[in-house]
Protein backbone atom coordinates (compact mmCIF):
# COMPACT_ATOMS: atom_id res chain seq x y z
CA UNK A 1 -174.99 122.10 15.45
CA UNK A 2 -172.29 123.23 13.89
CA UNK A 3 -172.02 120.79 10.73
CA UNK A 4 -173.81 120.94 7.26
CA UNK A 5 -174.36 118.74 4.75
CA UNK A 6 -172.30 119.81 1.12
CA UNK A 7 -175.38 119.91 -0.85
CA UNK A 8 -176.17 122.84 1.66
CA UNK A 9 -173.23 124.05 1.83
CA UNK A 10 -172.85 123.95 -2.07
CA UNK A 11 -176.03 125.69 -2.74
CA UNK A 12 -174.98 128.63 0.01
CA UNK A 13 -171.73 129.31 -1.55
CA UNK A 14 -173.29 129.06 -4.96
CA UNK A 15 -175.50 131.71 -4.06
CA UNK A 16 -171.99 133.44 -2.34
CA UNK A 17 -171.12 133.61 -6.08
CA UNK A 18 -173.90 135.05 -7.43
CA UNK A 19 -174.49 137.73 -4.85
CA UNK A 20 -171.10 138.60 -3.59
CA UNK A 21 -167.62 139.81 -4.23
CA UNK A 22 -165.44 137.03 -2.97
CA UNK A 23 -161.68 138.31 -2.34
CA UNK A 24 -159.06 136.94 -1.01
CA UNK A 25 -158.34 137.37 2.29
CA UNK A 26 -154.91 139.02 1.94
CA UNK A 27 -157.21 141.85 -0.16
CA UNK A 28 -158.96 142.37 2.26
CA UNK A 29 -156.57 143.16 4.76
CA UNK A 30 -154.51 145.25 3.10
CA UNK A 31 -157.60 147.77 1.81
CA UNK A 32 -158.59 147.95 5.05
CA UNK A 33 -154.96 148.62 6.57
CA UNK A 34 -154.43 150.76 3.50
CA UNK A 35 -157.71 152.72 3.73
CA UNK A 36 -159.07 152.05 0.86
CA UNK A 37 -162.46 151.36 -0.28
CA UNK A 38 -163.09 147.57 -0.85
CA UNK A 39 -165.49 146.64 -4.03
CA UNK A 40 -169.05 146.84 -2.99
CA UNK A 41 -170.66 143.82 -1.15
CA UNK A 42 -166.87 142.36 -0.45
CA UNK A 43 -166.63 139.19 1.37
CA UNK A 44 -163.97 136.70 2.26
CA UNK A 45 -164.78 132.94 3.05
CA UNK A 46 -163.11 131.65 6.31
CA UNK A 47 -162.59 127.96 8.29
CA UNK A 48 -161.35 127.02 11.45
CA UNK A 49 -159.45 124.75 13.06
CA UNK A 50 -158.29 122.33 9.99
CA UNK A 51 -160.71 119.77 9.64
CA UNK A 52 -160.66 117.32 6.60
CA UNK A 53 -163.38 118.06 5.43
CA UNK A 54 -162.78 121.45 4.47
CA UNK A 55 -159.99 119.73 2.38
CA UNK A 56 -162.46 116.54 1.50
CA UNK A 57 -165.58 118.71 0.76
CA UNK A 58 -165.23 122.26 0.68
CA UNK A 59 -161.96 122.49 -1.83
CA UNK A 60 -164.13 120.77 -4.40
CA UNK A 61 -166.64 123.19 -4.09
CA UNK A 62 -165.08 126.14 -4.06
CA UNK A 63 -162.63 125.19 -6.88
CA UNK A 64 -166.17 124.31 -8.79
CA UNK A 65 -166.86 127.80 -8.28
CA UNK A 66 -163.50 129.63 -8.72
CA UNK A 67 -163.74 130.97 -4.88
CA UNK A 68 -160.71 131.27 -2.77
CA UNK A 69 -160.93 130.27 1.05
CA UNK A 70 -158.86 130.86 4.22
CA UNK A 71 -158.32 128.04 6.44
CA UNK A 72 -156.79 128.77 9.94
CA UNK A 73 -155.22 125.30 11.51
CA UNK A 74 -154.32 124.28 14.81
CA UNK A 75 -151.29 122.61 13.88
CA UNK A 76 -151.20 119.75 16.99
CA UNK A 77 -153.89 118.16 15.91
CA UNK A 78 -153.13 116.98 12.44
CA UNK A 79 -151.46 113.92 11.04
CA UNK A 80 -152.58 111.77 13.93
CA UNK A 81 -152.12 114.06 16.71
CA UNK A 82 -154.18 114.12 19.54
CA UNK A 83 -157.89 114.98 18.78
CA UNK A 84 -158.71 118.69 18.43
CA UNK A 85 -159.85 119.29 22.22
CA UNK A 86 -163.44 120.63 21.18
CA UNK A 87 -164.00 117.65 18.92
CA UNK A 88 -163.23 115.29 21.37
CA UNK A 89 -165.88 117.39 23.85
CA UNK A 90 -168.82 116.79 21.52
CA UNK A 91 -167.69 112.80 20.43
CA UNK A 92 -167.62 111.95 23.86
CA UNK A 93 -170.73 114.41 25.22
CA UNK A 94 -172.57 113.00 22.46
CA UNK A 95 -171.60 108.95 22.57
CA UNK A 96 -171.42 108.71 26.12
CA UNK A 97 -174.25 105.93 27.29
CA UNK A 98 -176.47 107.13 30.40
CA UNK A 99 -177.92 110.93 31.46
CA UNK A 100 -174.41 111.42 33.51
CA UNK A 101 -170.62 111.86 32.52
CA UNK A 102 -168.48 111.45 35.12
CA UNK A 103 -165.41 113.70 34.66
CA UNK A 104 -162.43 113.39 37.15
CA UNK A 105 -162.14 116.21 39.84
CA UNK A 106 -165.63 118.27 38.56
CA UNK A 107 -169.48 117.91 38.76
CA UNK A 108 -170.87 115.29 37.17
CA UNK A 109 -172.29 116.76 33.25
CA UNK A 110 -176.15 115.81 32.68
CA UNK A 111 -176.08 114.70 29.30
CA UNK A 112 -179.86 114.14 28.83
CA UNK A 113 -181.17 111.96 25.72
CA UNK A 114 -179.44 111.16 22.87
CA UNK A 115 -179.50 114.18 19.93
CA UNK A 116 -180.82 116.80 22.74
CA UNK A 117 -176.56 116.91 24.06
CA UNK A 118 -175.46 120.20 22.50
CA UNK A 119 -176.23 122.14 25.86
CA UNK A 120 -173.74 119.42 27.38
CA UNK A 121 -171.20 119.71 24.88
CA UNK A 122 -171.29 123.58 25.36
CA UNK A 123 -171.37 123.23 29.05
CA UNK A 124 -168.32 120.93 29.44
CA UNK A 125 -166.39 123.02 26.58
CA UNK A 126 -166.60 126.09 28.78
CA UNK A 127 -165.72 123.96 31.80
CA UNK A 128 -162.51 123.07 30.06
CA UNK A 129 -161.55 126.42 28.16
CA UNK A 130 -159.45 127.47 31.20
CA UNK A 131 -157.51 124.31 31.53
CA UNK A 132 -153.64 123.84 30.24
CA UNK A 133 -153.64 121.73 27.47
CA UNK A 134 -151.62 118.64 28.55
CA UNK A 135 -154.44 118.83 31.79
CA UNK A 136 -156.79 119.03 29.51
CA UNK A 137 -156.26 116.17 27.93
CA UNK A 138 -155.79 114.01 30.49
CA UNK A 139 -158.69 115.02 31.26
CA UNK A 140 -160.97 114.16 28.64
CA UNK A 141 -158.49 110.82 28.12
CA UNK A 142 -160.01 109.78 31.35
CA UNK A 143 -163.00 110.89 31.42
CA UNK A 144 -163.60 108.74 27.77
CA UNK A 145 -162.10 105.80 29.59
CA UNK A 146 -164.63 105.83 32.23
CA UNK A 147 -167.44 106.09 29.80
CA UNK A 148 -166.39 103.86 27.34
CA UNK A 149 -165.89 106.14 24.59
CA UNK A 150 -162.85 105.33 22.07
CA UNK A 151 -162.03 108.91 21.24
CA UNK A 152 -159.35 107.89 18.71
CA UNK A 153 -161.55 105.50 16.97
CA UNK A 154 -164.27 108.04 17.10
CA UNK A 155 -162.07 111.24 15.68
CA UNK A 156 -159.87 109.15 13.26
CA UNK A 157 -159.32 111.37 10.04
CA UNK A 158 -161.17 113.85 11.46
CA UNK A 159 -158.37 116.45 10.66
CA UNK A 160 -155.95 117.40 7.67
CA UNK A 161 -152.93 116.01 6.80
CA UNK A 162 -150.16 118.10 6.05
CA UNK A 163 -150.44 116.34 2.71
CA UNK A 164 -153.80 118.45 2.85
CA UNK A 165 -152.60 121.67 4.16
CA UNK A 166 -149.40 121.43 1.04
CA UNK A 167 -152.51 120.84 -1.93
CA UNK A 168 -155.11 123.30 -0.18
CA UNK A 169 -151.83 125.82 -0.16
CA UNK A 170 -151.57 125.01 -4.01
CA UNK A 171 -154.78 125.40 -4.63
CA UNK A 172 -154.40 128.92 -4.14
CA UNK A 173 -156.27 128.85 -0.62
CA UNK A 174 -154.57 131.23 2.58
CA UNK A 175 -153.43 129.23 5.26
CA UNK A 176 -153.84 130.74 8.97
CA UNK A 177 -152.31 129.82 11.92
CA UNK A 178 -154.73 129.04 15.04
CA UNK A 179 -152.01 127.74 17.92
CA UNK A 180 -151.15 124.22 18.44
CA UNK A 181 -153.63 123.12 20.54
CA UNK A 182 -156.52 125.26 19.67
CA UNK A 183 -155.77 126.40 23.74
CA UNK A 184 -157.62 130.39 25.13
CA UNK A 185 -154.61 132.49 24.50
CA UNK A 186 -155.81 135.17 26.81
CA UNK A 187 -155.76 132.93 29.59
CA UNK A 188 -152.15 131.12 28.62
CA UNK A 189 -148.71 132.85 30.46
CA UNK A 190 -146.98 135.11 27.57
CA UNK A 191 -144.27 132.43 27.01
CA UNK A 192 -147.43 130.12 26.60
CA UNK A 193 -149.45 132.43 24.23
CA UNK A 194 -145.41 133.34 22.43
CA UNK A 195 -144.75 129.61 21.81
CA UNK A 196 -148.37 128.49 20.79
CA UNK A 197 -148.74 131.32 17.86
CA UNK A 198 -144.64 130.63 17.13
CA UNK A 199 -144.49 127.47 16.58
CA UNK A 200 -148.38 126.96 14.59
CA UNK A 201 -147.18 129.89 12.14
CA UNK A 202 -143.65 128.35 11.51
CA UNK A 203 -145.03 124.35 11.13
CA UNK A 204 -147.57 125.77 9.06
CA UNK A 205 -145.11 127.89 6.66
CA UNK A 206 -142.41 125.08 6.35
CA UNK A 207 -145.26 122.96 5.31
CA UNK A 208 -146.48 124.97 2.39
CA UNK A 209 -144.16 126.31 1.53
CA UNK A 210 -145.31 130.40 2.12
CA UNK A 211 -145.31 132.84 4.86
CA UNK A 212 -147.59 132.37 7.27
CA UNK A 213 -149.03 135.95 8.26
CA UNK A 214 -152.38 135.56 9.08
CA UNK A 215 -153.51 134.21 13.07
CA UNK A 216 -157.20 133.31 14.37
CA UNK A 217 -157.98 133.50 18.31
CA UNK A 218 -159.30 129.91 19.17
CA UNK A 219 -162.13 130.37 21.53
C-alpha cells in the first residue's frame, strides 16, 4: 500500500523530468516566504521517515536524472535503533498467523486473510498514535512476542545509516528533521514536542555536516 517497485517509480519520476520544474526544496521556500513567483509547473520531490531505500533505490534514480530530493528522518530509528513504530505496525499486522492479534491491555485486532491486512495495519496504527513512545513500544514488543513475530529480524536494514544520511547530504539532497521517534507532536507535552524536534534537527546536522532547517509533522 504504500510501496512501489523502482521500475515504477523510475518511470514516474522520469516523466517528473519531462513535465515538471523540479527545485530544490530550500527554493521553494524562500519564493514563497519571499513572495515571489515560482517558475511555472514548480515541484519539489519529498520522503519520509528515512528508509534505506530511498538511499538504496531512489538516490540512483534521481542522480540518473539530475533531480534533487528532500528526505525528512526520524533520527531514533536509524543505525539499529528500534524499528520505526509504523513499520513495525504493518510487519507484525501483516506476518502475524491467525484472523486475531492479541495486543496487551486493548481489543483484540481482526487481521483477516493474508494480503487483505492493510485495514488492520491502519486500524492498530491509529490505536497507537496517542501512545508515549517508550509505551508504545513495549507495546508492540509484546504484542510480537505473543504472536511470534521477530520484529528485528523482520525490519533489519530497513532504515538509513548515518553513513546514508552523510552520502545522501553529499549528494546534494536536503535533509529534514521528523522527531526521534516519528511520535504525534500535537499530542506530546511541550517539553516532549521541544526535545523530539531538538534533538532530531541537531543529530541530523552534526551528522552531515549542514544546518538542519527544515521539520516534517509525523502523523
Amino acid at each position: 500500500e504504500i510501496c512501489l517497485p523502482v521500475a515504477a517509480f523510475r518511470l514516474q519520476m522520469a516523466f517528473v523530468a519531462r513535465a515538471y520544474r523540479v527545485v530544490p526544496l530550500d527554493d521553494l521556500v524562500d519564493a514563497l516566504g519571499a513572495g515571489r513567483s515560482l517558475p511555472r509547473r514548480s515541484l519539489a520531490i519529498t520522503f519520509d521517515d528515512g528508509y534505506a531505500d530511498n538511499h538504496r533505490l531512489g538516490l540512483p534514480v534521481l542522480r540518473a536524472l539530475d533531480l534533487p530530493a528532500t528526505v525528512y528522518v526520524a533520527t531514533g530509528s536509524l543505525d539499529g535503533g528500534p524499528p520505526m513504530w509504523t513499520s513495525a505496525v504493518r510487519a507484525l499486522v501483516l506476518a502475524a498467523r491467525g484472523d486475531l492479534l492479541d495486543v496487551p491491555g486493548m481489543a483484540a485486532v481482526a487481521l483477516g486473510p493474508a494480503g487483505t491486512r492493510h485495514a488492520a495495519v491502519r486500524a492498530l496504527t491509529r490505536t497507537l498514535v496517542p501512545l508515549a513512545a517508550e509505551a508504545r513500544e513495549r507495546l508492540l514488543a509484546e504484542t510480537a512476542r505473543r504472536a511470534g513475530v521477530d520484529l528485528q529480524r523482520a525490519l533489519g536494514g530497513a532504515m538509513l545509516t548515518w553513513a546514508d544520511v552523510r552520502e545522501l547530504a553529499a549528494a546534494g539532497w536536503t535533509i529534514g528533521a521528523h522527531t526521534v521517534t516519528h511520535g504525534n507532536v500535537a499530542l506530546m507535552s511541550a517539553a516532549e514536542a521541544e526535545r523530539e524536534i531538538v534533538e532530531s534537527r541537531d543529530t541530523l546536522a552534526r551528522a552531515a555536516g549542514t544546518p538542519v532547517v527544515h521539520f516534517c509533522y509525523p502523523n
